[in-house]
Structures are given as structure tokens and as C-alpha cells.
Protein backbone atom coordinates (compact mmCIF):
# COMPACT_ATOMS: atom_id res chain seq x y z
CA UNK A 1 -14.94 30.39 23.20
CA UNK A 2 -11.67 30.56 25.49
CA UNK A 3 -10.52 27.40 23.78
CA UNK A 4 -11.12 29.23 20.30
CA UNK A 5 -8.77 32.54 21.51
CA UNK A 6 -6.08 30.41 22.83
CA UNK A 7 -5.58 29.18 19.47
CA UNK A 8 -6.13 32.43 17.71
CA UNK A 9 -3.70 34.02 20.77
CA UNK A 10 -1.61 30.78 22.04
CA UNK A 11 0.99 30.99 24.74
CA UNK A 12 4.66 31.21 23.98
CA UNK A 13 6.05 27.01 22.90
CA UNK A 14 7.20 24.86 25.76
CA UNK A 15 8.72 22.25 23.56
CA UNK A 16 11.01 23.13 21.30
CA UNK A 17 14.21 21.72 19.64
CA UNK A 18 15.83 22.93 22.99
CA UNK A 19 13.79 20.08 24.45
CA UNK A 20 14.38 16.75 22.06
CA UNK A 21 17.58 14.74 22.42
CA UNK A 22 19.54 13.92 18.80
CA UNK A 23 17.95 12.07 16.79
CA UNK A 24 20.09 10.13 14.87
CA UNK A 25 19.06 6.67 13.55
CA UNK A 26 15.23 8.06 12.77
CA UNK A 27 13.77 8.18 9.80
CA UNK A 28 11.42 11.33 9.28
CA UNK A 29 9.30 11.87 6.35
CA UNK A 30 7.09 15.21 5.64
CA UNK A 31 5.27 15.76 2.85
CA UNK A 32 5.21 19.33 1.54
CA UNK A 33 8.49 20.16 3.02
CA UNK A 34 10.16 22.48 0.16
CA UNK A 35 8.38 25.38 2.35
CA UNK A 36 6.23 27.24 5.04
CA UNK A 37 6.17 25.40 8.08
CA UNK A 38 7.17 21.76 6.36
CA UNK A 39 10.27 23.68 5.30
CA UNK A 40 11.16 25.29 9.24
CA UNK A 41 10.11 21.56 10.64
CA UNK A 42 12.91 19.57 8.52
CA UNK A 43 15.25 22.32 9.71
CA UNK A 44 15.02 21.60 12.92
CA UNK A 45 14.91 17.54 12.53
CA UNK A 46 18.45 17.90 10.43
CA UNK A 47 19.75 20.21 12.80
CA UNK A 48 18.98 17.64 15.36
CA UNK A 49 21.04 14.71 13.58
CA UNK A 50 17.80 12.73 11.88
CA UNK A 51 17.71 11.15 8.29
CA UNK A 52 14.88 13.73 7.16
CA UNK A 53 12.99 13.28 3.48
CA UNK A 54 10.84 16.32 2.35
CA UNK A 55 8.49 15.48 -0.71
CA UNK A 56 8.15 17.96 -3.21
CA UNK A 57 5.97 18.22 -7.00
CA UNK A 58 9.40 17.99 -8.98
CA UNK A 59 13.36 17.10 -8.04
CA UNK A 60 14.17 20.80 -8.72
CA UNK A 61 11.98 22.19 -6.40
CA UNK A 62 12.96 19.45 -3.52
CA UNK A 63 16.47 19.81 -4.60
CA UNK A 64 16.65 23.36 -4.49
CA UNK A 65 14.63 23.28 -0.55
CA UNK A 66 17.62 20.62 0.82
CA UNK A 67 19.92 23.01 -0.08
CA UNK A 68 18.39 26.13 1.06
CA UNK A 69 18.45 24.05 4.20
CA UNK A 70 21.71 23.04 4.49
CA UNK A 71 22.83 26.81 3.91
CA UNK A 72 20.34 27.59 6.68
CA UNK A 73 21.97 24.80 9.14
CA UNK A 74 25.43 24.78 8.19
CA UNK A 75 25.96 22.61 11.48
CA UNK A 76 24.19 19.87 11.99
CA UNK A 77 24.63 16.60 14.39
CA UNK A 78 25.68 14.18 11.62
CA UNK A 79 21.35 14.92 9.96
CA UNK A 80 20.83 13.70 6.52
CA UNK A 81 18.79 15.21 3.91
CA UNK A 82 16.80 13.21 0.26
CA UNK A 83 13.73 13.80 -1.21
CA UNK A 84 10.79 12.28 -2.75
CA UNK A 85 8.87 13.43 -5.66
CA UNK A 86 4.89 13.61 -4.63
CA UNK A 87 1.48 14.71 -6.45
CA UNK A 88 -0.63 14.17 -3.72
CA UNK A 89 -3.50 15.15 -6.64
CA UNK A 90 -2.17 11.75 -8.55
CA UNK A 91 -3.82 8.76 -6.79
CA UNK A 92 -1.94 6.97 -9.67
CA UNK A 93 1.46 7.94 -9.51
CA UNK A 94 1.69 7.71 -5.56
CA UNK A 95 2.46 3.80 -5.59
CA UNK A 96 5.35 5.07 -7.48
CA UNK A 97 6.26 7.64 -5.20
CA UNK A 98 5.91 5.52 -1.72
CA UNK A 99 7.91 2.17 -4.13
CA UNK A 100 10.51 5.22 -4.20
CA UNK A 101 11.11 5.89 -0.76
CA UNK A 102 10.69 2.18 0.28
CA UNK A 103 13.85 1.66 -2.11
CA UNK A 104 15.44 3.48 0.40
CA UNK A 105 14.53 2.90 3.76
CA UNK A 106 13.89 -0.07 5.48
CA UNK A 107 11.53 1.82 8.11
CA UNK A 108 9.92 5.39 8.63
CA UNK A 109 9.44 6.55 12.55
CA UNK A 110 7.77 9.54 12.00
CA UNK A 111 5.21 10.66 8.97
CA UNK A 112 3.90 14.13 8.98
CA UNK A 113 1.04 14.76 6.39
CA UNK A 114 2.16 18.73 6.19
CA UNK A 115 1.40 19.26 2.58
CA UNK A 116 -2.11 20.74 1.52
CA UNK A 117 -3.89 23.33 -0.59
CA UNK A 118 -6.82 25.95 0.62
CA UNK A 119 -8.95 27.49 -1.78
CA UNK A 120 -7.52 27.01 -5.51
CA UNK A 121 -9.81 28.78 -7.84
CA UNK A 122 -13.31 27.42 -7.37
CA UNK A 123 -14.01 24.23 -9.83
CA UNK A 124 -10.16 23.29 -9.51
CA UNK A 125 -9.80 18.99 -9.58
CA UNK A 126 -7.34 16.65 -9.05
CA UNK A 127 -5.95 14.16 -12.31
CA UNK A 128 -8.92 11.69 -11.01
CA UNK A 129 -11.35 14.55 -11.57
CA UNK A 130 -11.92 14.67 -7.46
CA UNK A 131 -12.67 18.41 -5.53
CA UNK A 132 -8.83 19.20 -5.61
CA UNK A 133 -9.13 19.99 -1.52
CA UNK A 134 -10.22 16.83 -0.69
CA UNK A 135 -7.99 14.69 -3.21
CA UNK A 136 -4.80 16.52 -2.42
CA UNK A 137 -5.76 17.25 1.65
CA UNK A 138 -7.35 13.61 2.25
CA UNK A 139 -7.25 11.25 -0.82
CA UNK A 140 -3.71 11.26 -1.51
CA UNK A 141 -2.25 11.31 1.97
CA UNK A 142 -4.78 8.50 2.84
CA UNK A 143 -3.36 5.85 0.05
CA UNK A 144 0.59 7.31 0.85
CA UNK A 145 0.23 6.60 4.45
CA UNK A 146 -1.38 2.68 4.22
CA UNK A 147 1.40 2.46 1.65
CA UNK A 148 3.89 3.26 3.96
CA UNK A 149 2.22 1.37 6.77
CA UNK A 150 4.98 -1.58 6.84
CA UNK A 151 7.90 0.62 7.12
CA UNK A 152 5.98 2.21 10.33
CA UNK A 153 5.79 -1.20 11.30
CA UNK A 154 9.01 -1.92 10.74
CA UNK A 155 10.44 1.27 12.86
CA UNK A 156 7.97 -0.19 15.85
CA UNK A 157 9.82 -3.94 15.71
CA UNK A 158 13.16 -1.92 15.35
CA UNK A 159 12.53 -0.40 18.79
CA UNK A 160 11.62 -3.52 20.23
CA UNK A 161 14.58 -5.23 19.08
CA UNK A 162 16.53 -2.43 20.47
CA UNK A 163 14.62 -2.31 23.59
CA UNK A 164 13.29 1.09 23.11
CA UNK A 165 9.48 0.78 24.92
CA UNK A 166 6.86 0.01 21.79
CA UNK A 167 4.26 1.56 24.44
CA UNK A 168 5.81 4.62 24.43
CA UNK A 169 4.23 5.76 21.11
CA UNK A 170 7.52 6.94 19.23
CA UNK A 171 6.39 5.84 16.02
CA UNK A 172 3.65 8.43 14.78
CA UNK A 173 1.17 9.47 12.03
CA UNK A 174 0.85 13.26 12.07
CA UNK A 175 -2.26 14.28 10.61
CA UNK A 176 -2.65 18.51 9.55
CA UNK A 177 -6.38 20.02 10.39
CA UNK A 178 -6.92 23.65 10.98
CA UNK A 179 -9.08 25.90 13.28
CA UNK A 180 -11.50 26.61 10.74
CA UNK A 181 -12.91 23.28 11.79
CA UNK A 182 -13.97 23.99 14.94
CA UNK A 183 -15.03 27.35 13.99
CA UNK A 184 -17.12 26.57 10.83
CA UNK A 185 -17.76 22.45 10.57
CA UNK A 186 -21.44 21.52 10.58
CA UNK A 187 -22.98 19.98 13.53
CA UNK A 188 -22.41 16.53 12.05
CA UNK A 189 -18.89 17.22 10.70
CA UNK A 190 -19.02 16.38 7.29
CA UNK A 191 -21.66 16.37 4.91
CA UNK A 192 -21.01 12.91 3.21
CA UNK A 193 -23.50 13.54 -0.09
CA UNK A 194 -20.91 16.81 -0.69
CA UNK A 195 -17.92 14.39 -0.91
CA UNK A 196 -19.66 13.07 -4.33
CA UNK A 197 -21.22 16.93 -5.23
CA UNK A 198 -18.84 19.31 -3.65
CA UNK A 199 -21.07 23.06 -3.26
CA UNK A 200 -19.54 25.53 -5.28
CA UNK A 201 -18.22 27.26 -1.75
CA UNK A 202 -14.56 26.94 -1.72
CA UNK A 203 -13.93 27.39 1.97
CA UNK A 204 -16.29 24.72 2.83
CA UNK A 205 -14.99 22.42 0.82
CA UNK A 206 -11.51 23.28 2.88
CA UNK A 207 -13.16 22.78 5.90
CA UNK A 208 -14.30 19.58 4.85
CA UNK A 209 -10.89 18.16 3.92
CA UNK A 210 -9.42 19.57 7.18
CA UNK A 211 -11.91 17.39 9.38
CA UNK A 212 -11.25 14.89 6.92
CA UNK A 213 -7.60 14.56 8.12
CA UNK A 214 -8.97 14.83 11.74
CA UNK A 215 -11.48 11.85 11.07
CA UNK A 216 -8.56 9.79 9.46
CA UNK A 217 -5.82 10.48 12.68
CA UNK A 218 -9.15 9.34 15.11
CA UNK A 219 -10.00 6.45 12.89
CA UNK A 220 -6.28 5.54 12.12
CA UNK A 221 -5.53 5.41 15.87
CA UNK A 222 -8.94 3.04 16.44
CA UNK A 223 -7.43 0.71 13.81
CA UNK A 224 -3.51 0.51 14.20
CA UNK A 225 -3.17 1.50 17.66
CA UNK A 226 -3.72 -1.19 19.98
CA UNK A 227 -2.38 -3.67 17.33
CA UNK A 228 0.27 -1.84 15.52
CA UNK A 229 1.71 0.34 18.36
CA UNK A 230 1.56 3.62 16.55
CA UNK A 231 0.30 6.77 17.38
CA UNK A 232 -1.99 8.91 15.61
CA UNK A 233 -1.85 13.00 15.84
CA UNK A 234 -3.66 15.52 14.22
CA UNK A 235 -3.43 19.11 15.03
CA UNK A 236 -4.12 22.63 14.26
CA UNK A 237 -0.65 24.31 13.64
CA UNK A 238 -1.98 27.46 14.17
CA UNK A 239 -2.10 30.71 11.90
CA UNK A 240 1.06 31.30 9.77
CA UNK A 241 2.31 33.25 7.22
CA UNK A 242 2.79 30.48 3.98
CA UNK A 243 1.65 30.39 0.75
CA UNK A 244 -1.06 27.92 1.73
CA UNK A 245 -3.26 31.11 1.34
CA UNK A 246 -1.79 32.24 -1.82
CA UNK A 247 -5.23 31.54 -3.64
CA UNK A 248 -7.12 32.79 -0.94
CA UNK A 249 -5.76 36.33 -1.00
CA UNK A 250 -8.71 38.52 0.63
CA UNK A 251 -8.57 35.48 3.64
CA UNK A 252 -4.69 36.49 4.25
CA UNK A 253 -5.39 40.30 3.74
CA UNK A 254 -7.98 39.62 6.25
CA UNK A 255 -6.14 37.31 8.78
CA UNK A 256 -2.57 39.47 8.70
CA UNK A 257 -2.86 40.50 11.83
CA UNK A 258 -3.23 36.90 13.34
CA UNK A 259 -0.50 35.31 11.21
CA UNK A 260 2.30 34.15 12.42
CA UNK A 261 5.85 32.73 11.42
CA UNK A 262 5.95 29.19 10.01
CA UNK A 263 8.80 28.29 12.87
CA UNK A 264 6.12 28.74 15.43
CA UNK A 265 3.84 26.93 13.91
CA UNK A 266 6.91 24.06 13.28
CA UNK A 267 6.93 23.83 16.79
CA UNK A 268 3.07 22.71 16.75
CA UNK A 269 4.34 19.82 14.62
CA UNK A 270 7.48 19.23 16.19
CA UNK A 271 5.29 18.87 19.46
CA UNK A 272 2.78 16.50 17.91
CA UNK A 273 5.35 14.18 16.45
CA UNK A 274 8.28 14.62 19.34
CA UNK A 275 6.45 15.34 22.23
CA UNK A 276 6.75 12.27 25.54
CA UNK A 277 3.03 14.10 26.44
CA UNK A 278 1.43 11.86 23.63
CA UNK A 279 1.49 8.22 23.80
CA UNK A 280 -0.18 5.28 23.49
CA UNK A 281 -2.89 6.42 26.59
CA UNK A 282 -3.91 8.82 24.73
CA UNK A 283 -3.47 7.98 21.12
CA UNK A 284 -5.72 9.87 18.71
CA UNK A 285 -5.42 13.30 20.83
CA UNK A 286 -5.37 16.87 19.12
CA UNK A 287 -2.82 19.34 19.25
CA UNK A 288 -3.32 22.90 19.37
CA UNK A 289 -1.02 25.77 18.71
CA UNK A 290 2.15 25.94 19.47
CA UNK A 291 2.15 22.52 21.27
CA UNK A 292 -0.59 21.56 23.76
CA UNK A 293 -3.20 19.13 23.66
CA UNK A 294 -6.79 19.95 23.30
CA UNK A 295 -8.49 19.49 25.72
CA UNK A 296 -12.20 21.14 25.03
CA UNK A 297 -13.27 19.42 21.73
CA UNK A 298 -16.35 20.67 20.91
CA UNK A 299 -18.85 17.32 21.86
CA UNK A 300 -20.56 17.12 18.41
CA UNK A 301 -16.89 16.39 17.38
CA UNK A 302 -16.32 13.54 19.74
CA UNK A 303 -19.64 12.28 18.98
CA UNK A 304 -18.68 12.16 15.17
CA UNK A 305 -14.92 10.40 16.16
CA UNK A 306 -16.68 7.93 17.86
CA UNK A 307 -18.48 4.53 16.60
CA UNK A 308 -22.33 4.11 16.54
CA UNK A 309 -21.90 1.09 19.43
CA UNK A 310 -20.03 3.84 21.30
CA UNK A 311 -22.90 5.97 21.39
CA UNK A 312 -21.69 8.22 18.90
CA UNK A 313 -22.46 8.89 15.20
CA UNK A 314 -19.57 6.86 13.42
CA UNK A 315 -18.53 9.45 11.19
CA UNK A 316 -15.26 9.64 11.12
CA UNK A 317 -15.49 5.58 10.22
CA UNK A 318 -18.05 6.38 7.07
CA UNK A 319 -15.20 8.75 5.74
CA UNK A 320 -12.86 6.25 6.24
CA UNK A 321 -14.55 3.97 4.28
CA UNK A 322 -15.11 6.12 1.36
CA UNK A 323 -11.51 7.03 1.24
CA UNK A 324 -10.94 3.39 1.09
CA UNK A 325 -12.93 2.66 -1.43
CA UNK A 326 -12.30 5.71 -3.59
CA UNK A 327 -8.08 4.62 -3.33
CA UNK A 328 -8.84 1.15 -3.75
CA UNK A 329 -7.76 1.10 -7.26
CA UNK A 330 -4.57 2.72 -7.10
CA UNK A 331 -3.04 0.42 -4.38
């Protein structure tokens, strides 16, 4: 339970932008940046002199975030701001989207997976007729990240060539879960027959797509690791005040008192994808509110992350595979 109130309660942030040198030369990329904590994370990246993209659902409302941005940081150290259009809830068009950005980079250091939705009204599905939690939360990041999976590649040759450690674990996946897992998950983690025949419970079907992402960062970090050199976080960025709740309107009325600004919780992601306390050692890891890793996963968790010849239940690997195979045609 002490694990649990840190997170509801979490000490002031240790790292912050006061902490991470300039950043020019990387390439960031977070989806669902035109607000909330996406929006207060690409603030501080341009501020710090990095080539940031955002992704937002149309060029007005991306367009209209960069410059809210630059009015916010009217000083930055030589950052960059562009955008990419994104409907995560389109496994169709996202070849189009990550084509897009590939047009203009030749490598991507960082990805954050920031964008999501929480309780839409109840029946709500994606274009591909999926539960729109787990297609927008899971589905589509799933296919955008193996699409972008040379340019990580590519970042992780770039700083061997310019003998920047590989082993050091600067080129990251960042992977957003939430505290209602912990608090709420079944004792096997997900239900795989409710991934077909979602129940009509809204809040489950959140928390299902939430340890989805956390199954995908453990599972991404079993398969690229070792052989790609990049690192794989997923984290809860802790209670904040977005319109991630804005269907969900009894849940904020409810949680006010707990909910905090998005810049805090930016510093949760900032951690996770900036932070020298994750690397390769201990790739796969969890990050907890506002930047510190977790260290008292609940076991039945661990047990799912980990493969059946590891003594666990291979979980995490089953949903894996049926995000694979439910993507496989849009590739």
C-alpha cells in the first residue's frame, strides 16, 4: 500500500530540465503533444535546443499547439518545432503518417507514446470497429512504433559513429500506463477473451489498454534490447489535470483533489525518456510519479511480464502477439 500513496502523494521531482544538458542534434517525437502533459513535455525539449515533432488529429490543431509553444518559450537554445498528423484510431492511415515523418528525418532518438483516450462514451470504436481504448491506447501506437523502428535504429548507429556509448540506453521507447493498473488489473493482468468481447464496463476496458502499453514496453525491451540497443520505459505519469478525463467527468469531479498540473507530470516523462538512472541494465523498468523507478511491482505483474520458461505466465508475450496479428494488415 505505501507504494500505492507515493504515487497518489509523490515527492517533489529530482530531475528536471534543470538537470539535462542541450539537446541539440536529437530527434524527439510525442504523440498527443497539442496538450496536457504531451504539450508541457515538448516545451521543455524545445526550450532545451532539440528538433521536437508533436502529432496531432489535424494540421490546425498541431499548428496552432507549435505556436502556442513558441509564444510560451520565446527563448530557446537553437530547438525546432514540426508536426505530424496522427489517428491513432486509423490502423490504415498510420503507414501514411510514420512514411510522413520518415520523409523527414533520417533517425528518431526518443519516442514517447503520450497520446490516449479514457472512457469515451461506452460502445465508442475505432475506424477498424476495435474497443476505441484499446485501438487508440495499444493498437495504433503498436504498428507506429515497429514502423518507426529503423529510424530508432538509425539514431543507435548514429551514436556509435559518433562515439556516444550504444550501452548507455539513449535511444528510448516511452510507453504511457497509469495507476489504475496496479490498483484495479485482475490477478492475471489482462483478460485475453475481453480483447475480442470487450464488457460493457468502460473503466475496465481502460485498465486493460493501460497494462496493454505496460506489456508492450516489457515485451519490446525482451525483443529489441539486447539486439537493437534501445530502451524500453513505461510509466505512470501520475494524476493530472488534462482533458484525458473529459469523458469521464464524475472520475475528475471525484479525483480533483489528487490532480495535479500536467508540468509535473512532464517531468515523469521527461525522467523516463532523459533520465542516466535507466539504461540498458535495467531496460524494461517502470517509472512512477514524478520520476523514480518502481521498485515494488506487485508479483502477479512480474509473473505476467515474464515468459512461461521463466517461470512466469507469458502474458505480456500473448498480447504481443495479438497486437501483431491484429496490425498485420496495415503494415
Amino acid at each position: 500500500m505505501g507504494a500505492q500513496l507515493s504515487q497518489f502523494f509523490p515527492p517533489r521531482p529530482t530531475f528536471t530540465e534543470k538537470n539535462i544538458p542541450a539537446q541539440k542534434g536529437k530527434v524527439f517525437l510525442i504523440t498527443g503533444g497539442t496538450s496536457g502533459i504531451g504539450f508541457e513535455l515538448a516545451k521543455i525539449l524545445y526550450r532545451k535546443g532539440a528538433k521536437v515533432y508533436i502529432t496531432g488529429r489535424t494540421e490546425a490543431k498541431a499548428q496552432n499547439a507549435i505556436q502556442a509553444i513558441q509564444r510560451a518559450v520565446p527563448q530557446s537554445e537553437g530547438g525546432q518545432l514540426d508536426f505530424i498528423t496522427l489517428e491513432l484510431d486509423d490502423l490504415a492511415s498510420i503507414k501514411t503518417s510514420a512514411e510522413a515523418f520518415k520523409a523527414k528525418e533520417p533517425k528518431l532518438d526518443i519516442l514517447w507514446n503520450n497520446a490516449g483516450v479514457s472512457q469515451p462514451p461506452l460502445g465508442s470504436v475505432s475506424k477498424q470497429g476495435i474497443e476505441l481504448q484499446l485501438a487508440t491506447n495499444c493498437l495504433g501506437p503498436f504498428l507506429f512504433t515497429q514502423m518507426l523502428l529503423p529510424l530508432l535504429d538509425a539514431a543507435v548507429t548514429a551514436n556509435t559513429n559518433a562515439n556516444v556509448d550504444a550501452s548507455a540506453g539513449s535511444v528510448r521507447v516511452v510507453w504511457l500506463s497509469s495507476q489504475v493498473v496496479e490498483l484495479s488489473a485482475p490477478p492475471e493482468g489482462i483478460i485475453m477473451a475481453e480483447l475480442s468481447s470487450p464488457p460493457r464496463d468502460n473503466v475496465r476496458n481502460y485498465t486493460t489498454s493501460k497494462l496493454g502499453n505496460w506489456f508492450l514496453s516489457a515485451e519490446f525491451a525482451r525483443r529489441y534490447g539486447a539486439e537493437h540497443a534501445i530502451v524500453s520505459v513505461a510509466l505512470n505519469p501520475g494524476a493530472a489535470n488534462t482533458s484525458l478525463l473529459r469523458n469521464a467527468r464524475l472520475m475528475k469531479i471525484l479525483s480533483w483533489p489528487l490532480l495535479n498540473s500536467p508540468k509535473l507530470a512532464a517531468r515523469t516523462e521527461l525522467f523516463a525518456g532523459l533520465s542516466p538512472d535507466i539504461s540498458m541494465e535495467n531496460n524494461g523498468c517502470y517509472v512512477i510519479p514524478w520520476g523514480r523507478i518502481h521498485t515494488a511491482v506487485a508479483p502477479n505483474l512480474l509473473n505476467a511480464m515474464k515468459l512461461k520458461e521463466e517461470g512466469g505466465t507469458g502474458r505480456a508475450k500473448e498480447f504481443w502477439d495479438f497486437c501483431e496479428e491484429r496490425t498485420n494488415d496495415y503494415r
